[in-house]
C-alpha atoms as a PDB file:
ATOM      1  CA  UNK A   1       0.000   0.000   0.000  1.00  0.00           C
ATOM      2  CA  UNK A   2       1.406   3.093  -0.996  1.00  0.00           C
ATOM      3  CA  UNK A   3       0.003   5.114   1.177  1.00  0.00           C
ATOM      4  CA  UNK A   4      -2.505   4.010   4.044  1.00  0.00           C
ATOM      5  CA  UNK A   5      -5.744   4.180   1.938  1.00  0.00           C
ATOM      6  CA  UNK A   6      -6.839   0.439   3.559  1.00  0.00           C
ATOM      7  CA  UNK A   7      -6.536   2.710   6.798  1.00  0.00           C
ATOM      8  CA  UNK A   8      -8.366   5.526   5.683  1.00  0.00           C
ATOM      9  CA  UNK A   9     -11.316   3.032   4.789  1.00  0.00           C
ATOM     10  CA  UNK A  10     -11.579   1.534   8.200  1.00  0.00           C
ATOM     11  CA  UNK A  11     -11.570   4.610   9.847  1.00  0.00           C
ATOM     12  CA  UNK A  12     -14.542   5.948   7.524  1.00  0.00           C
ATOM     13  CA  UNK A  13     -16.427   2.572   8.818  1.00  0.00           C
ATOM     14  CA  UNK A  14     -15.255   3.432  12.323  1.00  0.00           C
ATOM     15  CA  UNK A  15     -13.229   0.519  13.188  1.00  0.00           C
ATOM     16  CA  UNK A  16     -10.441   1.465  16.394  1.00  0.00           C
ATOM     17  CA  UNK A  17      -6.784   1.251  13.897  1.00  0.00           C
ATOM     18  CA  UNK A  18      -3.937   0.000  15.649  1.00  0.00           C
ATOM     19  CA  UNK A  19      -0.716   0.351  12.960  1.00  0.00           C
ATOM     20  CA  UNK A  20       2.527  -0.393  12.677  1.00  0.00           C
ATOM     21  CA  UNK A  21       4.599   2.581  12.708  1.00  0.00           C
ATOM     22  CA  UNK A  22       6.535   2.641   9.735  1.00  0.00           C
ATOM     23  CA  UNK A  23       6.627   4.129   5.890  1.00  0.00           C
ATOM     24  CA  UNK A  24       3.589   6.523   5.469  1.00  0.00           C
ATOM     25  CA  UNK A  25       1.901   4.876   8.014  1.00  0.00           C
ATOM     26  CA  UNK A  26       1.920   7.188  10.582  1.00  0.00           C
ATOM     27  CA  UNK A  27       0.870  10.530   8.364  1.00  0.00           C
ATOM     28  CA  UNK A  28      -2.613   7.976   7.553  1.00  0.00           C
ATOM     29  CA  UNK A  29      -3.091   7.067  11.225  1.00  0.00           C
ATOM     30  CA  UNK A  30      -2.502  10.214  12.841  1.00  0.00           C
ATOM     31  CA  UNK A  31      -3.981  11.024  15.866  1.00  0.00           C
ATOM     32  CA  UNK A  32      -6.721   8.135  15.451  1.00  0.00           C
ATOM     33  CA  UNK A  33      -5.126   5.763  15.714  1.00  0.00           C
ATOM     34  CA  UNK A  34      -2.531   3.488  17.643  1.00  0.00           C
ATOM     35  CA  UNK A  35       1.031   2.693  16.496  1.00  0.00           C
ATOM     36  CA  UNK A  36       3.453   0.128  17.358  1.00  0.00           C
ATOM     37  CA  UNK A  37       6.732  -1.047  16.321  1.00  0.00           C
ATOM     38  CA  UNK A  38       6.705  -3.296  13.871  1.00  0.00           C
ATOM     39  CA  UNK A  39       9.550  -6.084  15.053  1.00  0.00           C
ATOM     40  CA  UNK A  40       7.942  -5.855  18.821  1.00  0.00           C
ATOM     41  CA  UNK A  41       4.822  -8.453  18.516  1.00  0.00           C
ATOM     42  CA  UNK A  42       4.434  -7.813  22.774  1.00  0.00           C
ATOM     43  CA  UNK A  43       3.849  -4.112  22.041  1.00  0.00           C
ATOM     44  CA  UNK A  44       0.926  -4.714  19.172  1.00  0.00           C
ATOM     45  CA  UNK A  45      -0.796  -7.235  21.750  1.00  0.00           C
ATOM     46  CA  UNK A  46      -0.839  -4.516  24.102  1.00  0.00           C
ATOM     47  CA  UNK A  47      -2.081  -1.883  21.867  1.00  0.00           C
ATOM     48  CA  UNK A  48      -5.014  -4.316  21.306  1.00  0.00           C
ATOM     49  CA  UNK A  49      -5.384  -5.365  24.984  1.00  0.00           C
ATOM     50  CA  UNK A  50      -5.747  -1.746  25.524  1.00  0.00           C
ATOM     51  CA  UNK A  51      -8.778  -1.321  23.210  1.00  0.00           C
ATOM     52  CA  UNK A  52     -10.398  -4.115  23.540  1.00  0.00           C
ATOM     53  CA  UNK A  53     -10.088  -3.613  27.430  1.00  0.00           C
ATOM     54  CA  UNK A  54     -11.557   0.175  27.614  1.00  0.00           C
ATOM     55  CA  UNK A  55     -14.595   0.951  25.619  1.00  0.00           C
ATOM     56  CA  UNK A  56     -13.886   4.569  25.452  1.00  0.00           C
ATOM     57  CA  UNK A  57     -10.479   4.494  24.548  1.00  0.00           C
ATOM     58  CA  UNK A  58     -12.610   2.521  21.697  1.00  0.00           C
ATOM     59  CA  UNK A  59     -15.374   5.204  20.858  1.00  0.00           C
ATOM     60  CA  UNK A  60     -12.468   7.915  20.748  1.00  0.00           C
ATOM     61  CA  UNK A  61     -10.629   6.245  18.477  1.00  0.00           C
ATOM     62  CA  UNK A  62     -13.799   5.575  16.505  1.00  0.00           C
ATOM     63  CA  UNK A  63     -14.450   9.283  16.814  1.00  0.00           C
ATOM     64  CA  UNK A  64     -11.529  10.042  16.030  1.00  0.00           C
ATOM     65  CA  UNK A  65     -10.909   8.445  12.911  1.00  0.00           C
ATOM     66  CA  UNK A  66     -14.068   9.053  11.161  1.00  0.00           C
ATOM     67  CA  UNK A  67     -12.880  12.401  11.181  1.00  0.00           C
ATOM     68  CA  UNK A  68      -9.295  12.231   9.856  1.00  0.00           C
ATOM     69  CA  UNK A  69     -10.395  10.216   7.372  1.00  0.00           C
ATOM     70  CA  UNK A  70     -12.750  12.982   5.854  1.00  0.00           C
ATOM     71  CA  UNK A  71      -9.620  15.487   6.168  1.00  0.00           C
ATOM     72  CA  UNK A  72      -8.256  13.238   3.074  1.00  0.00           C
ATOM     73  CA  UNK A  73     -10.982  12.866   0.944  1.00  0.00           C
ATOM     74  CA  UNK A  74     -10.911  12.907  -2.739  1.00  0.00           C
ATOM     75  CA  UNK A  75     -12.679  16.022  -3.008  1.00  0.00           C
ATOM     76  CA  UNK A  76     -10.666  17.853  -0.862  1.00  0.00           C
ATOM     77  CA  UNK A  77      -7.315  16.290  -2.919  1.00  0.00           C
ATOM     78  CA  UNK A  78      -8.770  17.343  -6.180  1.00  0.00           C
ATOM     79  CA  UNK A  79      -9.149  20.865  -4.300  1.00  0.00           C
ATOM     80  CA  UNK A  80      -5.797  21.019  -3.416  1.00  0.00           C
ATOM     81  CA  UNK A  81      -4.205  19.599  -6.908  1.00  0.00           C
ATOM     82  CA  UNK A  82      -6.487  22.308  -8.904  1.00  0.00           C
ATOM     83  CA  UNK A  83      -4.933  25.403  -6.365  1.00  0.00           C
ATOM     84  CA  UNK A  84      -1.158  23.774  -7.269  1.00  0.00           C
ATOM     85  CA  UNK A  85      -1.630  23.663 -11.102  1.00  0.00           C
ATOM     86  CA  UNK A  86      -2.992  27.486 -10.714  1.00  0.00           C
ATOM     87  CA  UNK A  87       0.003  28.833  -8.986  1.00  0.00           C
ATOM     88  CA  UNK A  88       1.831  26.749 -11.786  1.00  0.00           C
ATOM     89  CA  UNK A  89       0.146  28.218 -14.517  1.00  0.00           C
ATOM     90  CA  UNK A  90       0.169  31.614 -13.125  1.00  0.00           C
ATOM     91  CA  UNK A  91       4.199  31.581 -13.133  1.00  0.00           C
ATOM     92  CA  UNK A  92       6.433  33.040 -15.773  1.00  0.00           C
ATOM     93  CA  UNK A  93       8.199  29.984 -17.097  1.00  0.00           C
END
């Protein structure tokens, strides 16, 4: 995955992410989300000990990710590649 889209997606359905932190990874988890090394196996079964063990550490994270994932939607990143090719096209080349 190039860039965390499987993450965005469960986020949107509100599914708790727990990730490991590496790669882009971290810029699609952001603050929804839990991270944990990725060559420490104890560390990712507490990250989902934690979850599973507190049900509102669960509905923030729920919260929480519903909304970051709407801060990447495809509108909003044809927005933003529309502004750069204007600022492009309004340069002397």
């Amino acid at each position: 995955e190039g860039f965390g889209l499987p993450i965005l997606e469960a986020m949107a359905c509100k599914t708790a992410v727990i990730a490991a932190n590496t790669s882009s990874i971290p810029e699609a988890v952001g603050n929804a989300g839990l991270l944990f090394d990725p060559h420490n196996p104890a560390q990712l079964a507490e990250r989902i000990l934690s979850v599973l063990d507190d049900p509102a550490q669960l509905a923030t994270m729920q919260q929480r990710g519903l909304a970051h994932a709407h801060l990447f939607s495809w509108e909003r990143a044809g927005r933003e590649t529309a502004v750069v090719y204007q600022r492009a096209l309004s340069q002397d080349l």
